[in-house]
C-alpha atoms as a PDB file:
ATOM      1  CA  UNK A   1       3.181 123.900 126.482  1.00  0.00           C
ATOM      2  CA  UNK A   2       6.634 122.339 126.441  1.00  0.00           C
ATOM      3  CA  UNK A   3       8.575 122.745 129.336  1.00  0.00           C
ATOM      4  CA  UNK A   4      12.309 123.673 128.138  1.00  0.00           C
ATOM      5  CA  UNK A   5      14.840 120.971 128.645  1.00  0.00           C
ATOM      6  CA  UNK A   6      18.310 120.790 130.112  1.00  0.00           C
ATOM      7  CA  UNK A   7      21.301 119.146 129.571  1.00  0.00           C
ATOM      8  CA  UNK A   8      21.679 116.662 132.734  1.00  0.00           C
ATOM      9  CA  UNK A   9      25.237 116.906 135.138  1.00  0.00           C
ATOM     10  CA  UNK A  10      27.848 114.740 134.328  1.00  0.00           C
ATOM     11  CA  UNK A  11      28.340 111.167 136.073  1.00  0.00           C
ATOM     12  CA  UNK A  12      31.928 110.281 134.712  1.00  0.00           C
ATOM     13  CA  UNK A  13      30.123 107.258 132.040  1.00  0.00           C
ATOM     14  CA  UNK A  14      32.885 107.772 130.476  1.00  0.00           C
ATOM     15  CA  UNK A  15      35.758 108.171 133.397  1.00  0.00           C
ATOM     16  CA  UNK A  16      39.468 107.729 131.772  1.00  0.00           C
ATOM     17  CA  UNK A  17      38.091 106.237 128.482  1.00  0.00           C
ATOM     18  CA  UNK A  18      39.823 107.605 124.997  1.00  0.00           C
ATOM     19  CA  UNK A  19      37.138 108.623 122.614  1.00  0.00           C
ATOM     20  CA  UNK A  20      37.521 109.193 118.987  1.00  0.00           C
ATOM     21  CA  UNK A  21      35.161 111.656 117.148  1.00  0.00           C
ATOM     22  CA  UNK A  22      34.499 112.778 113.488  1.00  0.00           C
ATOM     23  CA  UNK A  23      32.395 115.633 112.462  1.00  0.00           C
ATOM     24  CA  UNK A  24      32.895 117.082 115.992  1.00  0.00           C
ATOM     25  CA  UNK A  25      33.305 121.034 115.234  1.00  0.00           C
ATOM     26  CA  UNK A  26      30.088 123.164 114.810  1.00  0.00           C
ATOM     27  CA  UNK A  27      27.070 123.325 116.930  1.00  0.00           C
ATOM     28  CA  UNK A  28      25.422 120.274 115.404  1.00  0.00           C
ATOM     29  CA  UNK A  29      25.200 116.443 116.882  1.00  0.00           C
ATOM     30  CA  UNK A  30      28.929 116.009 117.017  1.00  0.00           C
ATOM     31  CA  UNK A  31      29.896 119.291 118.878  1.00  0.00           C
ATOM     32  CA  UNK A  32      27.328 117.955 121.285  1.00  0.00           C
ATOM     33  CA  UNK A  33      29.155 115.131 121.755  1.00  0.00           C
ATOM     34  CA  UNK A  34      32.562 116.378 122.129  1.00  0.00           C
ATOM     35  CA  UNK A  35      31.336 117.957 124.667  1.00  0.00           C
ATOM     36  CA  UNK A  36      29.204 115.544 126.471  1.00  0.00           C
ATOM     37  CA  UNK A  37      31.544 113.325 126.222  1.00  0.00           C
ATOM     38  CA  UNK A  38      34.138 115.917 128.070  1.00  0.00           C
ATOM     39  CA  UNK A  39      31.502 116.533 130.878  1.00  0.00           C
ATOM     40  CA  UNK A  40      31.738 112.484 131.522  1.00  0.00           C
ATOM     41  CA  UNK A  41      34.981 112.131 132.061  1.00  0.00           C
ATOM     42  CA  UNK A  42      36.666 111.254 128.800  1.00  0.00           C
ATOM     43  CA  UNK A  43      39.980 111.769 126.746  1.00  0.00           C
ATOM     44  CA  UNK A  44      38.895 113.171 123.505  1.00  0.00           C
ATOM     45  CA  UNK A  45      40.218 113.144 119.934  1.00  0.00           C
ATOM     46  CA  UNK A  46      38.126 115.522 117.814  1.00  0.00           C
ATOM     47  CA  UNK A  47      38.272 115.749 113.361  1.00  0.00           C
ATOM     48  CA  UNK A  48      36.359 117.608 111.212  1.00  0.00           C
ATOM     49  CA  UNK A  49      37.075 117.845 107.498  1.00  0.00           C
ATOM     50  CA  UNK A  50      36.669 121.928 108.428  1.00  0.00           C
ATOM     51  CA  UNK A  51      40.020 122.966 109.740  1.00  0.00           C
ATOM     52  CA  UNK A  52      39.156 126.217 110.920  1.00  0.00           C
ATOM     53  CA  UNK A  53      35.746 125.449 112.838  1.00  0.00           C
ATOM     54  CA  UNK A  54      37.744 122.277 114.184  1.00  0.00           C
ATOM     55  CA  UNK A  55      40.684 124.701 115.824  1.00  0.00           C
ATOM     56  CA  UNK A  56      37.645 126.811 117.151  1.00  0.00           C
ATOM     57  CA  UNK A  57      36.281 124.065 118.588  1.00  0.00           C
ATOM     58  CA  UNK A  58      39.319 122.788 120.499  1.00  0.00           C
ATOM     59  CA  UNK A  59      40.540 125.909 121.486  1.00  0.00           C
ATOM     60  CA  UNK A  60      36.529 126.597 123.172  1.00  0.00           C
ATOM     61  CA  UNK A  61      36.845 123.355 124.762  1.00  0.00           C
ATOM     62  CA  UNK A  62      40.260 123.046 126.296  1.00  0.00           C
ATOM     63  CA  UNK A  63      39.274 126.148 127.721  1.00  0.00           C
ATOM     64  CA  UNK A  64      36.115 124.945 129.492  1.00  0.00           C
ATOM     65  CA  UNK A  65      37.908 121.524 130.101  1.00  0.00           C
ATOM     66  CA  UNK A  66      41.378 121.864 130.186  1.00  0.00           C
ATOM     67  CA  UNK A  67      43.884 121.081 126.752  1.00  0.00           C
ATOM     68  CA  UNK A  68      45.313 118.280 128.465  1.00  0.00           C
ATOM     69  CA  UNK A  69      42.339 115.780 127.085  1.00  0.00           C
ATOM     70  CA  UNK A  70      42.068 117.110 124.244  1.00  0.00           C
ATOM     71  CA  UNK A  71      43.684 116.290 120.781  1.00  0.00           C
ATOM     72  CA  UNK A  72      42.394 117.559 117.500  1.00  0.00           C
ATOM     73  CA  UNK A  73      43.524 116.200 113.470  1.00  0.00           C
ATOM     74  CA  UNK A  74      41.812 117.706 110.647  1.00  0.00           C
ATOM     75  CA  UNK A  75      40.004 114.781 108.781  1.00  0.00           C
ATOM     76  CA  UNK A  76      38.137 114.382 105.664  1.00  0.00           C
ATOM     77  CA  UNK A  77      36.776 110.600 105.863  1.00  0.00           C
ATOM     78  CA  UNK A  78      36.597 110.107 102.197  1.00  0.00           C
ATOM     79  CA  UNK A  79      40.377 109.925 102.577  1.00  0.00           C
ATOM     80  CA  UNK A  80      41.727 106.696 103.950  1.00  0.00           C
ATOM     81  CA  UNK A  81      44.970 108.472 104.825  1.00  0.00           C
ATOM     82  CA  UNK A  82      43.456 110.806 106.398  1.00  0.00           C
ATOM     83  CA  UNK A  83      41.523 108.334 108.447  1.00  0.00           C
ATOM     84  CA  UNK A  84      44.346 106.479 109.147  1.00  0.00           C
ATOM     85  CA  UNK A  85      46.182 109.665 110.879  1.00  0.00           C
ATOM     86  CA  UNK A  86      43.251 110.651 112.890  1.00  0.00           C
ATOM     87  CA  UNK A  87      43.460 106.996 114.463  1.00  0.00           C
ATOM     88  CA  UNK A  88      47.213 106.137 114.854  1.00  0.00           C
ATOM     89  CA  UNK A  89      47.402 110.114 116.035  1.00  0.00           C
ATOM     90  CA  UNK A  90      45.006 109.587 118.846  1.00  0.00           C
ATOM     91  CA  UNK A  91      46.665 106.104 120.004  1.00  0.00           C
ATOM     92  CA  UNK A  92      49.489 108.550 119.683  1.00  0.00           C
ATOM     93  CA  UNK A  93      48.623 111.271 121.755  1.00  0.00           C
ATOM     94  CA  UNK A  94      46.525 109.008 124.186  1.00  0.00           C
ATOM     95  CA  UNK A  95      48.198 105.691 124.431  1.00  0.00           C
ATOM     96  CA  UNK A  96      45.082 103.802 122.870  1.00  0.00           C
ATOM     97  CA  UNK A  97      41.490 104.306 121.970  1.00  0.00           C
ATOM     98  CA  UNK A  98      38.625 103.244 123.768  1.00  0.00           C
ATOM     99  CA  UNK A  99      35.515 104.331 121.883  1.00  0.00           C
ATOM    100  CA  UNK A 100      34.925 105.692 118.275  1.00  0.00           C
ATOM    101  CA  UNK A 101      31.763 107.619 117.942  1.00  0.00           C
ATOM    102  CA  UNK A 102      31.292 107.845 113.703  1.00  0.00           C
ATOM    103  CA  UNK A 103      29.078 111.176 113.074  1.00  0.00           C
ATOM    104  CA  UNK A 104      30.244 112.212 109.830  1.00  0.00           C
ATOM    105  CA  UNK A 105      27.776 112.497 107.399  1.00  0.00           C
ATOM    106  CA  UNK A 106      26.404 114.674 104.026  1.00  0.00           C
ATOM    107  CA  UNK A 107      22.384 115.724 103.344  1.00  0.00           C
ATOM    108  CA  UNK A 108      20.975 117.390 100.304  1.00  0.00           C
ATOM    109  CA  UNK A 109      17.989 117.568  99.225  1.00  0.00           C
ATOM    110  CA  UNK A 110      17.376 116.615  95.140  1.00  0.00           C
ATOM    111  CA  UNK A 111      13.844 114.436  93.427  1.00  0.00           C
ATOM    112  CA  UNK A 112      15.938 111.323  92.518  1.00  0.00           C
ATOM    113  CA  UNK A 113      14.284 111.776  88.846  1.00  0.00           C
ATOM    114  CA  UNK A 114      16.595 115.417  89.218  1.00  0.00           C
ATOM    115  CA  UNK A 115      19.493 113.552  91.027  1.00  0.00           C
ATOM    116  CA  UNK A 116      22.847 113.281  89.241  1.00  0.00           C
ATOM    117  CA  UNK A 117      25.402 110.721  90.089  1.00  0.00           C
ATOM    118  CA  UNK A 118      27.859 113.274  91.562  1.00  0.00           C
ATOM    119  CA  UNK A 119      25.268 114.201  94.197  1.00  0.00           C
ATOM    120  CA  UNK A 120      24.419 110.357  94.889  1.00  0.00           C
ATOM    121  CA  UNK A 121      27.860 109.510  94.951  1.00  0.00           C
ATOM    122  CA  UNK A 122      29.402 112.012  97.711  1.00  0.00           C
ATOM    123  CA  UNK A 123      26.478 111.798  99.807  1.00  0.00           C
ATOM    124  CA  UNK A 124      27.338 108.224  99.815  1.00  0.00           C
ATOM    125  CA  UNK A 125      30.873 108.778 100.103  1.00  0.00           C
ATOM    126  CA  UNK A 126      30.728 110.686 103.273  1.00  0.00           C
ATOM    127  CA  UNK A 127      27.977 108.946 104.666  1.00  0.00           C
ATOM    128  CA  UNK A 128      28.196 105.507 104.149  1.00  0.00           C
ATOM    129  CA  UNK A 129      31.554 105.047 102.937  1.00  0.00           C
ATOM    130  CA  UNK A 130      33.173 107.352 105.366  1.00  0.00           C
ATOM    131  CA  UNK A 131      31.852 105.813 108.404  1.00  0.00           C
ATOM    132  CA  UNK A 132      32.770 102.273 106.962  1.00  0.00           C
ATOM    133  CA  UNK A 133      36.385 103.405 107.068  1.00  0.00           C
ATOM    134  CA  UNK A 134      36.762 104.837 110.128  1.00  0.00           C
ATOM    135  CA  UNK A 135      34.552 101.489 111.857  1.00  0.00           C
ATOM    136  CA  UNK A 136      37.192  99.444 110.237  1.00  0.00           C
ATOM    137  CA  UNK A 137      40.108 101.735 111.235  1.00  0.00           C
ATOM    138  CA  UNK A 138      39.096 101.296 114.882  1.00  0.00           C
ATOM    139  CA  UNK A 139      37.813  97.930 115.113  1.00  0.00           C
ATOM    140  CA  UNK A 140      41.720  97.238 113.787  1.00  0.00           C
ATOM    141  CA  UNK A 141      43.047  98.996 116.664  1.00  0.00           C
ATOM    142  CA  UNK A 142      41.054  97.756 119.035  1.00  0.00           C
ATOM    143  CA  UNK A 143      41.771  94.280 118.270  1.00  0.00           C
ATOM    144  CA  UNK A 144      45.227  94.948 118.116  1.00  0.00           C
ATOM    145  CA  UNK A 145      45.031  96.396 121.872  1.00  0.00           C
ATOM    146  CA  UNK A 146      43.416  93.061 122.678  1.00  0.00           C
ATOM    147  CA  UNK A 147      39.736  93.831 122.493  1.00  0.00           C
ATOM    148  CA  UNK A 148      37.277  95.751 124.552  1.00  0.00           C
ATOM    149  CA  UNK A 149      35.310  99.074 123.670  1.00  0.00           C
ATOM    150  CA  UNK A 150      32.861 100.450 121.556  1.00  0.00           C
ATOM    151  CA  UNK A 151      32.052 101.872 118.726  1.00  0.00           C
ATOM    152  CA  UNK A 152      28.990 104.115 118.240  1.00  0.00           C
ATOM    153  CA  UNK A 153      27.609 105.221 114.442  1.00  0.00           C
ATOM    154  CA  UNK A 154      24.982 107.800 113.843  1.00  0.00           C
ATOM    155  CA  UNK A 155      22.139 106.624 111.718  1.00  0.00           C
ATOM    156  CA  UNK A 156      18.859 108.385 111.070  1.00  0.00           C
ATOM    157  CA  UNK A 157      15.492 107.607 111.167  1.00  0.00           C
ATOM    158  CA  UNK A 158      15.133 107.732 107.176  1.00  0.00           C
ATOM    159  CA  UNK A 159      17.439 104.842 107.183  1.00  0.00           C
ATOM    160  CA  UNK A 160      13.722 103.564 108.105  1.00  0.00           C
ATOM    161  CA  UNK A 161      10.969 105.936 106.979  1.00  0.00           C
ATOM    162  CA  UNK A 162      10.110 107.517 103.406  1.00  0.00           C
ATOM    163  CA  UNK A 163      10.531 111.384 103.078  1.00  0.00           C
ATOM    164  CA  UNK A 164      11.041 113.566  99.726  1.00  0.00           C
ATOM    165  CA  UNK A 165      14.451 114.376  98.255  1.00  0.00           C
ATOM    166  CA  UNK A 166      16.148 112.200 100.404  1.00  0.00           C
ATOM    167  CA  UNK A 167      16.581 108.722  98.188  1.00  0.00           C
ATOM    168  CA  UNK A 168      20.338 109.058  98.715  1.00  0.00           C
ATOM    169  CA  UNK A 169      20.640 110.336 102.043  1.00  0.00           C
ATOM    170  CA  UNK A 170      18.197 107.669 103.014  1.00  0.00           C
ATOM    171  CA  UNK A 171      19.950 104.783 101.140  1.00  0.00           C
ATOM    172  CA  UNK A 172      23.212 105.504 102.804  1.00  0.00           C
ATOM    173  CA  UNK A 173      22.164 106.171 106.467  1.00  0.00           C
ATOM    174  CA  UNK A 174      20.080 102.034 105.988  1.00  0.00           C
ATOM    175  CA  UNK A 175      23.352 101.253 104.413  1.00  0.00           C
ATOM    176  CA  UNK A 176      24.973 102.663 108.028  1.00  0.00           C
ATOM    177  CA  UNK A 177      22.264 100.492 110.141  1.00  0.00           C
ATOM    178  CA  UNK A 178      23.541  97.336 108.255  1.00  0.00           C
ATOM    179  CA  UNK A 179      26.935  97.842 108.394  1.00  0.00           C
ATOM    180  CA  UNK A 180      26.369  98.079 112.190  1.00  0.00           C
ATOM    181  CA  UNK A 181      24.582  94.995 112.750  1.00  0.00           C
ATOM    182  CA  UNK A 182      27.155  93.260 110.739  1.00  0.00           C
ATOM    183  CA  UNK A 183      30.162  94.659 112.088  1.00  0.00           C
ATOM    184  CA  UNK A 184      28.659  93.930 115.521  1.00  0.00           C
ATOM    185  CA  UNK A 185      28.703  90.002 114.946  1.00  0.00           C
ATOM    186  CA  UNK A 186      32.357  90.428 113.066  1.00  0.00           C
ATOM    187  CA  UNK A 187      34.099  91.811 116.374  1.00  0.00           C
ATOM    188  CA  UNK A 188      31.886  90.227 119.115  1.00  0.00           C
ATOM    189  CA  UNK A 189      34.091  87.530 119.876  1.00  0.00           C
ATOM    190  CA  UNK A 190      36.386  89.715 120.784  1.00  0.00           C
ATOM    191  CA  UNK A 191      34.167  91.662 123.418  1.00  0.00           C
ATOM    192  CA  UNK A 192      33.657  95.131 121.390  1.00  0.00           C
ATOM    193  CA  UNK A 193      30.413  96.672 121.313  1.00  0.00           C
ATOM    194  CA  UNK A 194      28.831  98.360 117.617  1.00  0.00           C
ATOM    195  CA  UNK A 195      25.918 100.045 118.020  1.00  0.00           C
ATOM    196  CA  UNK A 196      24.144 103.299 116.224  1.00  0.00           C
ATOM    197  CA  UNK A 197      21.806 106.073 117.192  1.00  0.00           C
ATOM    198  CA  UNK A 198      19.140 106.858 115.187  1.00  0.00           C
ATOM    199  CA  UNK A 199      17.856 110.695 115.442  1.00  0.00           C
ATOM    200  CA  UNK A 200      14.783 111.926 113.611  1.00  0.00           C
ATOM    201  CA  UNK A 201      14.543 116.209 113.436  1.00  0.00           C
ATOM    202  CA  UNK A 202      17.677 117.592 115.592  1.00  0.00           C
ATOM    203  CA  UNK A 203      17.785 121.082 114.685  1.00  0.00           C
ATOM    204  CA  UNK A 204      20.890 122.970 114.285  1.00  0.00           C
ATOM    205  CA  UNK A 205      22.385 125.379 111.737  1.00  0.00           C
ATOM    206  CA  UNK A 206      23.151 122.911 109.235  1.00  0.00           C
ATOM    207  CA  UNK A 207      19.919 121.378 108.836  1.00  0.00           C
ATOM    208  CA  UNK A 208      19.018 124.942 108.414  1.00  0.00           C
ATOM    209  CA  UNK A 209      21.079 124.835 105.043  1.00  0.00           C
ATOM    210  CA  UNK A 210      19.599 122.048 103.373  1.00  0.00           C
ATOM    211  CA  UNK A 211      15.879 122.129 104.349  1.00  0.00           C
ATOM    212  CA  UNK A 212      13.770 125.056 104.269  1.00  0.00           C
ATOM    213  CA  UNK A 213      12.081 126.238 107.242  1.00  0.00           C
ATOM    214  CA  UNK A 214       8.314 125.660 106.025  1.00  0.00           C
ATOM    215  CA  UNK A 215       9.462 121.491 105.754  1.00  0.00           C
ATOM    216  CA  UNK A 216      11.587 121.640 108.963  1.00  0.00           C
ATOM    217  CA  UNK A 217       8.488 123.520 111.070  1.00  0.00           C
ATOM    218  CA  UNK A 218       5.858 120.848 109.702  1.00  0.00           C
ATOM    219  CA  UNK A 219       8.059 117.846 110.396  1.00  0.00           C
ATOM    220  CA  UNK A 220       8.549 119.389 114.379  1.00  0.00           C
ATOM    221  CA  UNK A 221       4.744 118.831 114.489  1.00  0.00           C
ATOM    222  CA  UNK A 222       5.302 115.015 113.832  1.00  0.00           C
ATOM    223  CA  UNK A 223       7.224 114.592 116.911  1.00  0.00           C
ATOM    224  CA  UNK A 224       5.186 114.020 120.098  1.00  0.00           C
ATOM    225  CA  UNK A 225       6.764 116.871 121.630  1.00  0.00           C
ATOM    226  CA  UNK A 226       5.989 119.151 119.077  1.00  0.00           C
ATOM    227  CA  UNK A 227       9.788 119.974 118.640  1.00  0.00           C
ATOM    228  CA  UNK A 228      12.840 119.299 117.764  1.00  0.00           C
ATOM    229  CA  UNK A 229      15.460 117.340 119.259  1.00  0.00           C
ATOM    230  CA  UNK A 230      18.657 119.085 121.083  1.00  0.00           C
ATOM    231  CA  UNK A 231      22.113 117.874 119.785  1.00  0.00           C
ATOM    232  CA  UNK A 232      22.535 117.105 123.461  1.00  0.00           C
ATOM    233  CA  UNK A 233      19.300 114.799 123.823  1.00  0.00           C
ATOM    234  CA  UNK A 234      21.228 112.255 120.634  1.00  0.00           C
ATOM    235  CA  UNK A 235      24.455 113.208 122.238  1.00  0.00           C
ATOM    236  CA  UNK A 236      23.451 111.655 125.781  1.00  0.00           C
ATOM    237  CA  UNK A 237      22.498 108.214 123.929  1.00  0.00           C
ATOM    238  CA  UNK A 238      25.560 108.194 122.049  1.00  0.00           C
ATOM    239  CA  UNK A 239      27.565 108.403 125.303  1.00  0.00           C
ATOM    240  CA  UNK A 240      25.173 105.872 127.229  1.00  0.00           C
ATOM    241  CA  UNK A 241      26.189 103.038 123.897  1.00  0.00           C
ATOM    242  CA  UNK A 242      29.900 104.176 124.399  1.00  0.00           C
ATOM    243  CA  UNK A 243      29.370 103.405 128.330  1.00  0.00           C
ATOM    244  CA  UNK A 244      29.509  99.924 130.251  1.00  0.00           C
ATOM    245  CA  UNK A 245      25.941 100.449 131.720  1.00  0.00           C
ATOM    246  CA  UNK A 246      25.097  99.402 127.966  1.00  0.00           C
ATOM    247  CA  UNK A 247      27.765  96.165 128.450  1.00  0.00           C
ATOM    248  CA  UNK A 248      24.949  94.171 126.914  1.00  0.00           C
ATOM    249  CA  UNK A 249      24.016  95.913 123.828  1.00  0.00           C
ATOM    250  CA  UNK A 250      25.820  95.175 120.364  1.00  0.00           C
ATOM    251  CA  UNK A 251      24.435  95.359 116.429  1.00  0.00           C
ATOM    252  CA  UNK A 252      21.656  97.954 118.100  1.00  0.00           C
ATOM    253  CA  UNK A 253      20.021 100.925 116.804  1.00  0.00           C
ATOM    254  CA  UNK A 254      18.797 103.044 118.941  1.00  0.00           C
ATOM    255  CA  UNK A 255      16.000 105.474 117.956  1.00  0.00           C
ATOM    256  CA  UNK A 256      16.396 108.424 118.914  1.00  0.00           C
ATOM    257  CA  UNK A 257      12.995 110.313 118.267  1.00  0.00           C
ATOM    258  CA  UNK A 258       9.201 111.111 119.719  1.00  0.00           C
ATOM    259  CA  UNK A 259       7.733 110.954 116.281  1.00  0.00           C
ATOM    260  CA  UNK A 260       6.195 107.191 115.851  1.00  0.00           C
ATOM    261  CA  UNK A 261       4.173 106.655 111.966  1.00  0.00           C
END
């Protein structure tokens, strides 16, 4: 039987560092990692294209840690305004950026004989696209502050591995491993780090929306845990890339998953 696992204490990886983070309202990977990366030590500013879950969000965790590191912009990353705000608003508010942790992303699930353009486009958009603009938004301003820091993209594993429904989904989260490797050799010269994550079943209400429970329960039996994956178990690796203990680590993707083919 599997013994039931808990988040680990803080240890301040991320002590006085300014971290950017999209997708961050909800209870899904990027909630997770607001709040992990509030338990070690960091300045946070948090976007989500939902405004309302966003404000719900903040308002939960200034209360737990305090409003003074915290800074929230409603953000929609198909938009490169909108990107644009959520970056020069958290140099803003904070003075500079330190990290950027990309976790916006879109699933579905559609045969690709059955899927239309529309559906391959905005999956793309979001996923792919999206976290292209916000890695180039950042990278910008962390030149600009004179290099330094870290960027941090969530892939998946299907950016490797074959499943149903998922040609787009798929296609854009490889795209997101690429783009991270090459972005990695772009900006290492001038000593930033660009690395991904790359989670396999993480189960939160979302997923729950987009894949029905018979597929999610028989792809939990893959795993070698016979489970799931917390948010908080992808949300720990994200904040170990964004840390110096991985000072050594650029154009990586981390996988972030007990299943093995």
């Amino acid at each position: 039987m599997n013994q039931p696992v808990v988040p680990p204490a803080g240890r301040d990886l991320l002590a006085g560092k300014v971290v950017v983070l999209t997708a961050a309202a909800g209870t899904g990977i990027g909630g997770a990692a607001a709040r992990r990366c509030l338990q070690e030590g960091a300045l946070l500013a948090i976007s989500d294209a939902h405004a309302a879950r966003l404000a719900a969000t903040e308002a939960e965790l200034a209360q737990e840690f305090g409003a003074d590191r915290l800074w929230s912009v409603p953000c929609d990353v198909t938009s490169e305004p909108a990107v644009q705000a959520l970056i020069e608003g958290a140099v803003r508010r904070f003075g500079r950026i330190d990290v950027m942790i990309n976790n916006a992303g879109l699933g579905g699930t559609a045969p690709i004989t059955e899927m239309t353009d529309e559906q391959w486009a905005r999956v793309l958009d979001v996923t792919l696209n999206g976290t292209f603009r916000c890695l180039r938004a950042a990278l910008r301003q962390l030149i600009a502050q004179g290099g330094g820091g870290a960027v941090v993209n969530n892939a998946s594993v299907l950016g490797w591995r074959a499943q149903p429904g998922q040609a787009h989904y798929a296609a854009a989260k490889a795209g997101v491993m690429a783009l991270t490797r090459c972005a990695a050799m772009d900006v290492a010269e001038h000593g930033i780090r660009v690395n991904a994550v790359s989670p396999s079943l993480v189960m939160h209400q979302f997923l729950a929306k987009v894949m029905s429970q018979d597929v999610l329960d028989e792809l939990a039996t893959r795993e070698a845990f016979g489970r799931s994956a917390e948010p908080w178990e992808v949300a720990a690796v994200m904040v170990f890339l964004a840390s110096d203990y991985a000072s050594y680590l650029t154009g990586e993707v981390i996988s972030v998953s007990s299943q093995h083919p």
